[in-house]
N, C-alpha and C. Protein backbone atom coordinates (compact mmCIF):
# COMPACT_ATOMS: atom_id res chain seq x y z
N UNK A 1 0.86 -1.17 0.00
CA UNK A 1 0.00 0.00 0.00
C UNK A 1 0.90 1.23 0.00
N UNK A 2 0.67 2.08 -0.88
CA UNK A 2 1.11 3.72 -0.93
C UNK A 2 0.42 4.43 -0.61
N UNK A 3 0.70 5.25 0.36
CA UNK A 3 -0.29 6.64 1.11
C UNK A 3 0.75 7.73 0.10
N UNK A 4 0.18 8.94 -0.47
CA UNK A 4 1.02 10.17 -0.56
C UNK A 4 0.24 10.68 0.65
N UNK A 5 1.20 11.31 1.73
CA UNK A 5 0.62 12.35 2.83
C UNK A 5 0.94 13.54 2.50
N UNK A 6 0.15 14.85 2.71
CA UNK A 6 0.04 16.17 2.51
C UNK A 6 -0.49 16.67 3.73
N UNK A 7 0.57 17.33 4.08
CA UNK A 7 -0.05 18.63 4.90
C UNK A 7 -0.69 19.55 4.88
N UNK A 8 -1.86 20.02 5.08
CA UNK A 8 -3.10 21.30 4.41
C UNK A 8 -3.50 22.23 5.47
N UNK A 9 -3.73 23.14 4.41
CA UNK A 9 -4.41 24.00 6.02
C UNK A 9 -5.93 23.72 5.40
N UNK A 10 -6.21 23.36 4.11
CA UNK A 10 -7.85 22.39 3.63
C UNK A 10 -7.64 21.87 2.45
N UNK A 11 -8.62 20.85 2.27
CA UNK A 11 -8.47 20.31 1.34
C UNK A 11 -10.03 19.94 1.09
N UNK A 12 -10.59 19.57 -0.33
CA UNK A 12 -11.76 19.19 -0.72
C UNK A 12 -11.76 18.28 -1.47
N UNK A 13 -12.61 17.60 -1.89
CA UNK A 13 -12.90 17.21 -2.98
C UNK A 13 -14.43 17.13 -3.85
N UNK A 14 -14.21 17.00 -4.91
CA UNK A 14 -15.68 17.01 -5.60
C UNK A 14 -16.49 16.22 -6.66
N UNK A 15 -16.98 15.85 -6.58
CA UNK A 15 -17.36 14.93 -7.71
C UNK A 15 -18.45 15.43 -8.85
N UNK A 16 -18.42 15.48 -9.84
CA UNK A 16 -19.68 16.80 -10.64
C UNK A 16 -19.94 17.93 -10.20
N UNK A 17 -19.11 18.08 -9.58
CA UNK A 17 -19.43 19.96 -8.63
C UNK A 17 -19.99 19.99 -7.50
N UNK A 18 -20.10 18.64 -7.08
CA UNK A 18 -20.68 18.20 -5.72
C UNK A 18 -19.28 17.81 -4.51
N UNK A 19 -18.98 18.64 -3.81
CA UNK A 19 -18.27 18.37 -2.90
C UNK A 19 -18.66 17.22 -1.90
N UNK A 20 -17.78 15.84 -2.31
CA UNK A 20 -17.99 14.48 -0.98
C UNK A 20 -17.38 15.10 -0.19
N UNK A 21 -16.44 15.86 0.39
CA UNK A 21 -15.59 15.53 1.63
C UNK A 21 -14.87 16.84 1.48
N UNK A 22 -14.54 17.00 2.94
CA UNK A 22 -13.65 18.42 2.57
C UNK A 22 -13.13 18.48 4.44
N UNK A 23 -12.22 19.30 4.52
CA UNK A 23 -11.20 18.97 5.33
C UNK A 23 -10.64 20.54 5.90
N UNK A 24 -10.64 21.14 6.98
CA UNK A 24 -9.87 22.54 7.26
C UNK A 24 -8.46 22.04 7.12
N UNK A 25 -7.77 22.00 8.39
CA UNK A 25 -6.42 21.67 8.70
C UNK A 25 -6.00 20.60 9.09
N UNK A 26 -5.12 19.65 7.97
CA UNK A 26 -4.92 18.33 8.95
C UNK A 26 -4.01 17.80 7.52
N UNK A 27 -4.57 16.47 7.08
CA UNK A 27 -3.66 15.40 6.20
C UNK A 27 -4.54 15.10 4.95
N UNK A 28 -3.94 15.39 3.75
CA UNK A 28 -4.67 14.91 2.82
C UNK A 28 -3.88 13.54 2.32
N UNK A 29 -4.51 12.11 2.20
CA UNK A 29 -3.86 11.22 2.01
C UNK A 29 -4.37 10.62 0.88
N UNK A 30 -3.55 10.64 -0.36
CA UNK A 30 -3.77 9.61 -1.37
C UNK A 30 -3.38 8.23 -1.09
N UNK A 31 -4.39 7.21 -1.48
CA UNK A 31 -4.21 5.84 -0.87
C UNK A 31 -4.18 4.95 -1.94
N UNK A 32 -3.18 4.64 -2.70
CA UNK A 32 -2.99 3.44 -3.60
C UNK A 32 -2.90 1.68 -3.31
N UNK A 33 -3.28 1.12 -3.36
CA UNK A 33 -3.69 -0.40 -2.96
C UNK A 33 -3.59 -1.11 -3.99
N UNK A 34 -2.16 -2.03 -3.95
CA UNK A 34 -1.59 -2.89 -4.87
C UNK A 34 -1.84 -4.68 -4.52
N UNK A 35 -1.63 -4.84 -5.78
CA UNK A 35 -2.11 -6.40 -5.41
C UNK A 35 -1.15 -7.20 -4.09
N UNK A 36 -1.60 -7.68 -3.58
CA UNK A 36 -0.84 -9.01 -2.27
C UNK A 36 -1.03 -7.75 -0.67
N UNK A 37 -1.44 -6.46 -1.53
CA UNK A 37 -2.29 -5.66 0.01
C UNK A 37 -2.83 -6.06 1.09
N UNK A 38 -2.37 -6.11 2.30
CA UNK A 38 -3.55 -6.98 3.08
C UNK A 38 -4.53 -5.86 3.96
N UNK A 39 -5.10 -6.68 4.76
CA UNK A 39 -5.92 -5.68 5.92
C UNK A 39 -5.01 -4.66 7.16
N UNK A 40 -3.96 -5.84 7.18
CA UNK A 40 -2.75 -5.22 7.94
C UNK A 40 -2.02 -4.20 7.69
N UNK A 41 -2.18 -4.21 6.31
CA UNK A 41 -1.52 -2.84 6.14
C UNK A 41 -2.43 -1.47 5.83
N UNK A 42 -3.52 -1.92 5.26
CA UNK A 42 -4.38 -0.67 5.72
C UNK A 42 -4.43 -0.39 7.15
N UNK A 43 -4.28 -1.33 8.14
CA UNK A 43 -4.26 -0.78 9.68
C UNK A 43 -2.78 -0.25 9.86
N UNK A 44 -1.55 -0.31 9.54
CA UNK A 44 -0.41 0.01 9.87
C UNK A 44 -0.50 1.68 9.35
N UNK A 45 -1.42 1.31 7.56
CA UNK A 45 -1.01 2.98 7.46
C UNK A 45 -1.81 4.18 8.56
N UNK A 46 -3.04 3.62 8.18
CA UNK A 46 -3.88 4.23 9.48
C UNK A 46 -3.78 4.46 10.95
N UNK A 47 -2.70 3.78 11.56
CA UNK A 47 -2.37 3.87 12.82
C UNK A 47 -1.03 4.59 12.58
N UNK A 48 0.21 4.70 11.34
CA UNK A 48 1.26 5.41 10.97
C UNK A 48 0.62 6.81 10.47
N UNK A 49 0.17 6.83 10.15
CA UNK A 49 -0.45 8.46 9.66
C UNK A 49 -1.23 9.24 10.84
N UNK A 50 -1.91 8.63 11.71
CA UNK A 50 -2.60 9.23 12.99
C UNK A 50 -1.13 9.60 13.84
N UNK A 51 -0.32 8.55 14.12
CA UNK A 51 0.50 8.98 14.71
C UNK A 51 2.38 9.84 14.25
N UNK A 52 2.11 10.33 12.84
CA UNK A 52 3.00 11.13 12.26
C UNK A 52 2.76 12.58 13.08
N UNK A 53 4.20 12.73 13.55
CA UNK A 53 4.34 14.23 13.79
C UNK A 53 5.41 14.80 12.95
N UNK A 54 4.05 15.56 12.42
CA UNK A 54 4.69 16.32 10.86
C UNK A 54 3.89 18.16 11.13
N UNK A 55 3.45 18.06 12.32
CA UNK A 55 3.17 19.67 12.75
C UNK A 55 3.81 20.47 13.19
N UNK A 56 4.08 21.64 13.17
CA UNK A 56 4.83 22.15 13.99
C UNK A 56 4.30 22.46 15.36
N UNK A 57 5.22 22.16 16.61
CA UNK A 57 4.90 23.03 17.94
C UNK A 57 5.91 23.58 18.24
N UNK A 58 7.12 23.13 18.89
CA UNK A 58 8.14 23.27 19.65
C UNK A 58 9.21 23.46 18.75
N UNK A 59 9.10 22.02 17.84
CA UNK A 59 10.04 21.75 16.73
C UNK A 59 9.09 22.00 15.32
N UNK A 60 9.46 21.78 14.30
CA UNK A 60 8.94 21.83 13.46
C UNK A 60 7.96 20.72 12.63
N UNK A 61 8.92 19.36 13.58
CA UNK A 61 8.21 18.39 13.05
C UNK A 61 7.63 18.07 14.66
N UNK A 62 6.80 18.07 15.29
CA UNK A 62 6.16 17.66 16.61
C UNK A 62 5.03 17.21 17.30
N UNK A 63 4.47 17.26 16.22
CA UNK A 63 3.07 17.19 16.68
C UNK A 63 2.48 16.30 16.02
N UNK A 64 1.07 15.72 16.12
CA UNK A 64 0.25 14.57 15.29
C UNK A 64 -0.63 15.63 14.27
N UNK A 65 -1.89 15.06 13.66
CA UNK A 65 -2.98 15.59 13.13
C UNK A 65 -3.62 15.89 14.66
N UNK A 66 -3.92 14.73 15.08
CA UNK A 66 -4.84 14.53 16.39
C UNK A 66 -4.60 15.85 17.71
N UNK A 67 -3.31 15.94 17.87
CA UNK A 67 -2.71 16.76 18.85
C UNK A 67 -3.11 17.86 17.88
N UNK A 68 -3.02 18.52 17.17
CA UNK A 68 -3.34 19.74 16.43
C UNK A 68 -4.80 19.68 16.09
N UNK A 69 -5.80 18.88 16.40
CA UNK A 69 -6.94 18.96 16.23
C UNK A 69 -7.49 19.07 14.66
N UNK A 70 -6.55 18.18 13.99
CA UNK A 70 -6.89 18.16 12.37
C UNK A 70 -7.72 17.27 11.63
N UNK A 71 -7.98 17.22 10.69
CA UNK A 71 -8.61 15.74 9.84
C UNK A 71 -7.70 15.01 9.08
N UNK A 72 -8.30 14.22 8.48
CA UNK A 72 -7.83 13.56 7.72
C UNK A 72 -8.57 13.41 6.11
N UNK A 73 -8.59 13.76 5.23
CA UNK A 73 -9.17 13.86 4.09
C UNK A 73 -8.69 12.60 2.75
N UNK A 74 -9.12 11.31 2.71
CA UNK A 74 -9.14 10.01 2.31
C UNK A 74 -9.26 10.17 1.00
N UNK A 75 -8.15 10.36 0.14
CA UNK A 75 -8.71 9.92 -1.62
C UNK A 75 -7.77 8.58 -2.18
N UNK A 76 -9.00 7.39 -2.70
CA UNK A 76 -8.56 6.65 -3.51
C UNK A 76 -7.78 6.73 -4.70
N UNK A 77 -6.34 6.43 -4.92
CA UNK A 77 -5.80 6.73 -5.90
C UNK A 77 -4.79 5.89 -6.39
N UNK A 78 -5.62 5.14 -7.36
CA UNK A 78 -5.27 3.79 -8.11
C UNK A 78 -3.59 3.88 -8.54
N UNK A 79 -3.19 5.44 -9.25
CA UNK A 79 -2.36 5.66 -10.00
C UNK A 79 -1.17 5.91 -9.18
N UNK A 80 -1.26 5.38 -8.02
CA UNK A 80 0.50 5.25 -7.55
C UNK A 80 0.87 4.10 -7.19
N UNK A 81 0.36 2.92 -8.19
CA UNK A 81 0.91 2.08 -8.34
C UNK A 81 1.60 2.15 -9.48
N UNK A 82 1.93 2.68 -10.60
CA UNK A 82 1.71 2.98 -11.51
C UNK A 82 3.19 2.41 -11.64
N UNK A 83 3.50 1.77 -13.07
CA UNK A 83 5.35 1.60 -13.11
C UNK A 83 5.53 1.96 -14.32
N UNK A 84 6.66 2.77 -14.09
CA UNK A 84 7.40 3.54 -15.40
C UNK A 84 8.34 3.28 -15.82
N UNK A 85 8.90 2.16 -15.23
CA UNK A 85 10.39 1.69 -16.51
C UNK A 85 10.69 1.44 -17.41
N UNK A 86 9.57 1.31 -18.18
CA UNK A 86 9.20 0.72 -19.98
C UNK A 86 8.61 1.89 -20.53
N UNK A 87 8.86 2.40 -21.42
CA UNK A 87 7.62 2.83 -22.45
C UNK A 87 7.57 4.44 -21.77
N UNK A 88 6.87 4.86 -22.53
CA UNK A 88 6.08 6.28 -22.01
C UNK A 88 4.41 6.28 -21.75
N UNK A 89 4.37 4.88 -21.42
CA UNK A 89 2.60 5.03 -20.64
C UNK A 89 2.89 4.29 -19.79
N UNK A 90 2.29 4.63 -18.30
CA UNK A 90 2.26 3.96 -17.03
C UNK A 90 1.63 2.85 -17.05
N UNK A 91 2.06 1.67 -16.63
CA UNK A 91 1.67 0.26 -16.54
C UNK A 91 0.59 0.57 -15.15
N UNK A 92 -0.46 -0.07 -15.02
CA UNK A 92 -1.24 -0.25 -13.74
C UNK A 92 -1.58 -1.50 -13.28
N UNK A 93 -0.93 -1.98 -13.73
CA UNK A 93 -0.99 -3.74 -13.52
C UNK A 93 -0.97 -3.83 -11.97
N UNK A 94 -0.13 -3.16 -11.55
CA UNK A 94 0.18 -3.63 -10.11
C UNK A 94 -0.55 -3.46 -8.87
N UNK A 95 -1.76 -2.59 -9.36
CA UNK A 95 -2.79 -2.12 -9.05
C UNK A 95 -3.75 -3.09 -8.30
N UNK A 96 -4.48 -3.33 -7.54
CA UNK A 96 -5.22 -4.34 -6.95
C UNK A 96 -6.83 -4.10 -8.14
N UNK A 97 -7.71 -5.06 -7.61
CA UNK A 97 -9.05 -4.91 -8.38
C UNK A 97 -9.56 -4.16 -7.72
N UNK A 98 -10.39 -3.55 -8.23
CA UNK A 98 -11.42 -2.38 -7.46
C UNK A 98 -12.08 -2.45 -6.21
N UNK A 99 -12.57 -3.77 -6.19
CA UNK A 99 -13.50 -4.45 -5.13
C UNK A 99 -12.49 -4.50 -3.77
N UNK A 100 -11.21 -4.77 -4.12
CA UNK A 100 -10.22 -5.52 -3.01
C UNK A 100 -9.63 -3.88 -2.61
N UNK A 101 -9.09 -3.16 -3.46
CA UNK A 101 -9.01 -1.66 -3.63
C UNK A 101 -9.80 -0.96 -2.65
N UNK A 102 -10.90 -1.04 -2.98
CA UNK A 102 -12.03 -0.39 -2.36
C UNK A 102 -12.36 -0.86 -0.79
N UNK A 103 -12.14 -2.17 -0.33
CA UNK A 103 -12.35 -2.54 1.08
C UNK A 103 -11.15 -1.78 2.01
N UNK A 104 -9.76 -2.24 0.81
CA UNK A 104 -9.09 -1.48 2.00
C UNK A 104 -8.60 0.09 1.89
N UNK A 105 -9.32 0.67 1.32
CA UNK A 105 -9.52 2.13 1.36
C UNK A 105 -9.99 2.71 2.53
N UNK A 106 -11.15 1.79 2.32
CA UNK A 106 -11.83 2.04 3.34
C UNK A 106 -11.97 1.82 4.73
N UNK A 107 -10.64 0.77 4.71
CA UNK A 107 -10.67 0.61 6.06
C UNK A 107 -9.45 1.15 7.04
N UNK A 108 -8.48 1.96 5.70
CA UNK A 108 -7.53 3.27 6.02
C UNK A 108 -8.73 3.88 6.64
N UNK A 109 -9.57 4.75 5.94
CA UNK A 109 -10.79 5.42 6.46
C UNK A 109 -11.23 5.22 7.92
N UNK A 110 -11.72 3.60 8.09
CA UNK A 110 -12.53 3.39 9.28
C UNK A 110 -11.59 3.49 10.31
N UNK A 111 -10.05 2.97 10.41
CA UNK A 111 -9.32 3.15 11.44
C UNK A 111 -9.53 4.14 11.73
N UNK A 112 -8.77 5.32 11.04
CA UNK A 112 -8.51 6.77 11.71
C UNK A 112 -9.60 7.12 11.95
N UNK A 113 -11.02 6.79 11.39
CA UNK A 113 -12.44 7.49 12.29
C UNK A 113 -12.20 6.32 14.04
N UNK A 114 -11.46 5.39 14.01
CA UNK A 114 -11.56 4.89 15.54
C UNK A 114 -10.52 4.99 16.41
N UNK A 115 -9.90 6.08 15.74
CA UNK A 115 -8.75 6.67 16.86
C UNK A 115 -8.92 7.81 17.15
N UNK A 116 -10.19 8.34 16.21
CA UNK A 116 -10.91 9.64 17.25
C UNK A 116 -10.10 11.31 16.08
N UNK A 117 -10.09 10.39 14.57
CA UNK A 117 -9.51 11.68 14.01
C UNK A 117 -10.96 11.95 12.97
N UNK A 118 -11.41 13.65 12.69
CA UNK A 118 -12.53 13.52 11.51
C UNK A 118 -11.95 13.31 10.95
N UNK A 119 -12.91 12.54 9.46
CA UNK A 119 -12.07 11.87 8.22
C UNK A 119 -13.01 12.27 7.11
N UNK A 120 -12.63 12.14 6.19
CA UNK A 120 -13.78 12.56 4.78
C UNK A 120 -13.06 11.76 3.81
N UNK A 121 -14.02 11.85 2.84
CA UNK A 121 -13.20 11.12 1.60
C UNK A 121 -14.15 11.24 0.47
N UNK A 122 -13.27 10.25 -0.76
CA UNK A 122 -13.60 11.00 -1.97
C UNK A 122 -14.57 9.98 -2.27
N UNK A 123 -14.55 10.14 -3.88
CA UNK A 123 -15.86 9.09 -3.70
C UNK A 123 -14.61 7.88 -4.84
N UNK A 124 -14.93 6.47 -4.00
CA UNK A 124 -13.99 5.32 -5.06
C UNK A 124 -14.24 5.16 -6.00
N UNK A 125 -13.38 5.39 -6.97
CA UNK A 125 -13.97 5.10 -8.63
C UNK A 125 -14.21 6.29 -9.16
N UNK A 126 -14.47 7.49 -8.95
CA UNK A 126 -14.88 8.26 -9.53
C UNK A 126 -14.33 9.54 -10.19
N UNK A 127 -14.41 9.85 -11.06
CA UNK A 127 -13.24 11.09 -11.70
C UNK A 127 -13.30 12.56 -10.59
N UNK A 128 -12.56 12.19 -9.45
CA UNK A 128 -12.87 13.39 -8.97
C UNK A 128 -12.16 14.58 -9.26
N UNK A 129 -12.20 16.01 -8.65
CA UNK A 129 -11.44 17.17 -8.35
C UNK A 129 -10.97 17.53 -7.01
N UNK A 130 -9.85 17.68 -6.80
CA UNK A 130 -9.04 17.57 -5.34
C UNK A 130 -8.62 19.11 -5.45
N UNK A 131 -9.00 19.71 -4.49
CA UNK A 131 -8.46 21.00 -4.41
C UNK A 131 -7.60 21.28 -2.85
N UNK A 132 -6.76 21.71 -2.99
CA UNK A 132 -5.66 21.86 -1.50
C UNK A 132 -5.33 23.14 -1.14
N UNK A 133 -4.79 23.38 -0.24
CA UNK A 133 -4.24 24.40 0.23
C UNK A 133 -2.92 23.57 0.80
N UNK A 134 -2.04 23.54 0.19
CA UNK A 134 -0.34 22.92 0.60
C UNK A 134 -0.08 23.61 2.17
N UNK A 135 0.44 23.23 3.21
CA UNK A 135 1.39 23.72 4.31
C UNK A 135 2.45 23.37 4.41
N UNK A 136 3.06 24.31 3.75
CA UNK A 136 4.91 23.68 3.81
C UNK A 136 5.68 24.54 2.32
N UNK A 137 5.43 23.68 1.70
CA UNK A 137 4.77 22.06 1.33
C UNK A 137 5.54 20.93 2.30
N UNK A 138 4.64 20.21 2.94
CA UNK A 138 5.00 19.07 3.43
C UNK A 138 4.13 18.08 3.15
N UNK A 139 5.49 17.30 2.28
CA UNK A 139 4.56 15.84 1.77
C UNK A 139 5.37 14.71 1.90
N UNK A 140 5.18 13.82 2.06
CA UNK A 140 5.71 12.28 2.35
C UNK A 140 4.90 11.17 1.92
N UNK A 141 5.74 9.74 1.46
CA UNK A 141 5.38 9.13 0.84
C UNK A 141 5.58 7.83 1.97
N UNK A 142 4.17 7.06 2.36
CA UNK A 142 4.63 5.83 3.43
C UNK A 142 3.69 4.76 2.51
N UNK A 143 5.17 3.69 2.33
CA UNK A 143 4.74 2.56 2.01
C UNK A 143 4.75 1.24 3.08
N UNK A 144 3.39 0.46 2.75
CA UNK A 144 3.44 -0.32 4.08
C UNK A 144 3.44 -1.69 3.10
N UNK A 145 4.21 -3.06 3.57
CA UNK A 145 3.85 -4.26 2.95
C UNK A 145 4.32 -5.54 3.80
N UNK A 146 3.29 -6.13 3.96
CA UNK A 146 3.11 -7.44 5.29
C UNK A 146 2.49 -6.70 6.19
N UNK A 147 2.44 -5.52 6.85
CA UNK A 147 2.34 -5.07 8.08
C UNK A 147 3.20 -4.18 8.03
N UNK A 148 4.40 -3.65 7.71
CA UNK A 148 5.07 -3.04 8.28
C UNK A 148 5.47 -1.79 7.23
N UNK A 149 5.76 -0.85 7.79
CA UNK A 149 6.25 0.41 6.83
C UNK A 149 7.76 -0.16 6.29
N UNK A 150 7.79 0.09 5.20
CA UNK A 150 9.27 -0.44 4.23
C UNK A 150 10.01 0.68 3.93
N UNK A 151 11.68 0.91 4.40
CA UNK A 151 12.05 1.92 4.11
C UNK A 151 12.15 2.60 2.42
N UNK A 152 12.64 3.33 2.56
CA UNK A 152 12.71 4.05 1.02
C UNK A 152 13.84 3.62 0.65
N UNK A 153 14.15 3.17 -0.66
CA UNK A 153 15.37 2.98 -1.34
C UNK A 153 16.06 4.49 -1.73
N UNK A 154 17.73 4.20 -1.62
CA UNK A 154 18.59 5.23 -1.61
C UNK A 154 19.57 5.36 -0.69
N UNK A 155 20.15 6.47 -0.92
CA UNK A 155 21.29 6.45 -0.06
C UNK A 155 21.02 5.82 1.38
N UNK A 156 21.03 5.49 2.56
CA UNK A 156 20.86 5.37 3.79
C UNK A 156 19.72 4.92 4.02
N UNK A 157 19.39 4.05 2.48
CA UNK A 157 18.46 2.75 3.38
C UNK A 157 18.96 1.46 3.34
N UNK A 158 18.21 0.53 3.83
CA UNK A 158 18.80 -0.87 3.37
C UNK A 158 18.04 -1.15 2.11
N UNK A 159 18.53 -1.47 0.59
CA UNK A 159 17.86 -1.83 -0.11
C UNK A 159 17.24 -3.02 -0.18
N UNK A 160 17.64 -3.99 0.39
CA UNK A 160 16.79 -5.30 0.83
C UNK A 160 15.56 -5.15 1.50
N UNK A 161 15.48 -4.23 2.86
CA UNK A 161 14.26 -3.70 3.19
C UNK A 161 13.07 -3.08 2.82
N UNK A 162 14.04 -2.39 1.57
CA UNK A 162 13.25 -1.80 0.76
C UNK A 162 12.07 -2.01 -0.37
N UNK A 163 12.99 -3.36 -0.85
CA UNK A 163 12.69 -4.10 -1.79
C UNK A 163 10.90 -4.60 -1.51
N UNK A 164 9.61 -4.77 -2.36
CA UNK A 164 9.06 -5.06 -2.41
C UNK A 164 8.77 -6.70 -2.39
N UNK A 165 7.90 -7.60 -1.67
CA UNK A 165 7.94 -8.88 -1.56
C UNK A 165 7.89 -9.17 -3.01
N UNK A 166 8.55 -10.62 -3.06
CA UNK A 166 8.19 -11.17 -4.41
C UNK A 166 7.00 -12.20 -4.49
């Protein structure tokens, strides 16, 4: 699973000019869900994103959403699974099915509504419009697989850790 996290001071979204969900100050999270995804890791991201301190108090990075009294604003987004090493069109293969997609979207969603954060979201499947207000910009990318957050490949990670299961 790929979360993109964004820091906002709001965020919306809309579907035909109909706003589903909309958000003052808190986390806008794109949620991509690849095939061999489990339930576990929709709970890892959901319990890793409630407890990111990416606010400023003291320090710059210090605080939660929760401790700052923020939301969380939930959009499904198939396209960061996306692989670009071939060609000049993004492969989506790696992508889960919609149905399997869609449970654990939603259950990124249902966690953080049971750790006591508001949450909104977009609508699954649907061509929406995401409108933001950036803070920072602060954005981060957490990938979770088995259960556990996997570091980032690059300098000063382990690339074995990194590495995606086969």
């Amino acid at each position: 699973m790929i979360t993109l996290v964004q820091r906002v001071l709001q965020a919306k979204v809309e579907v035909d000019g109909v706003t589903t969900g909309a958000i003052g100050r808190g986390l806008l999270l794109f949620v991509g869900v690849e095939h061999g995804d489990l339930e576990a890791d929709a709970d890892t991201t959901a319990r890793k994103v409630a407890a990111l301190r990416i606010f400023p108090g003291r320090t710059p990075t210090d605080a939660s959403v929760r401790e700052v009294q923020g939301g969380c604003l939930v959009v499904s987004q198939f396209t960061l699974a996306a692989e670009l090493r071939h060609g000049n069109r993004p492969d989506f293969t790696a992508a889960a099915p919609p149905e399997r997609a869609e449970a654990l979207y939603r259950r990124v969603t249902e966690q953080l509504q049971a750790a006591g954060i508001p949450t909104a979201t977009g609508s699954f499947g649907a061509a929406m419009r995401v409108s933001l207000c950036n803070d920072g910009p602060f954005t981060v990318v957490l990938t979770v697989r088995g259960g556990k957050v996997i570091a980032r490949s690059g300098p000063g990670a382990d690339a074995a850790s990194a590495a995606p299961p086969a």
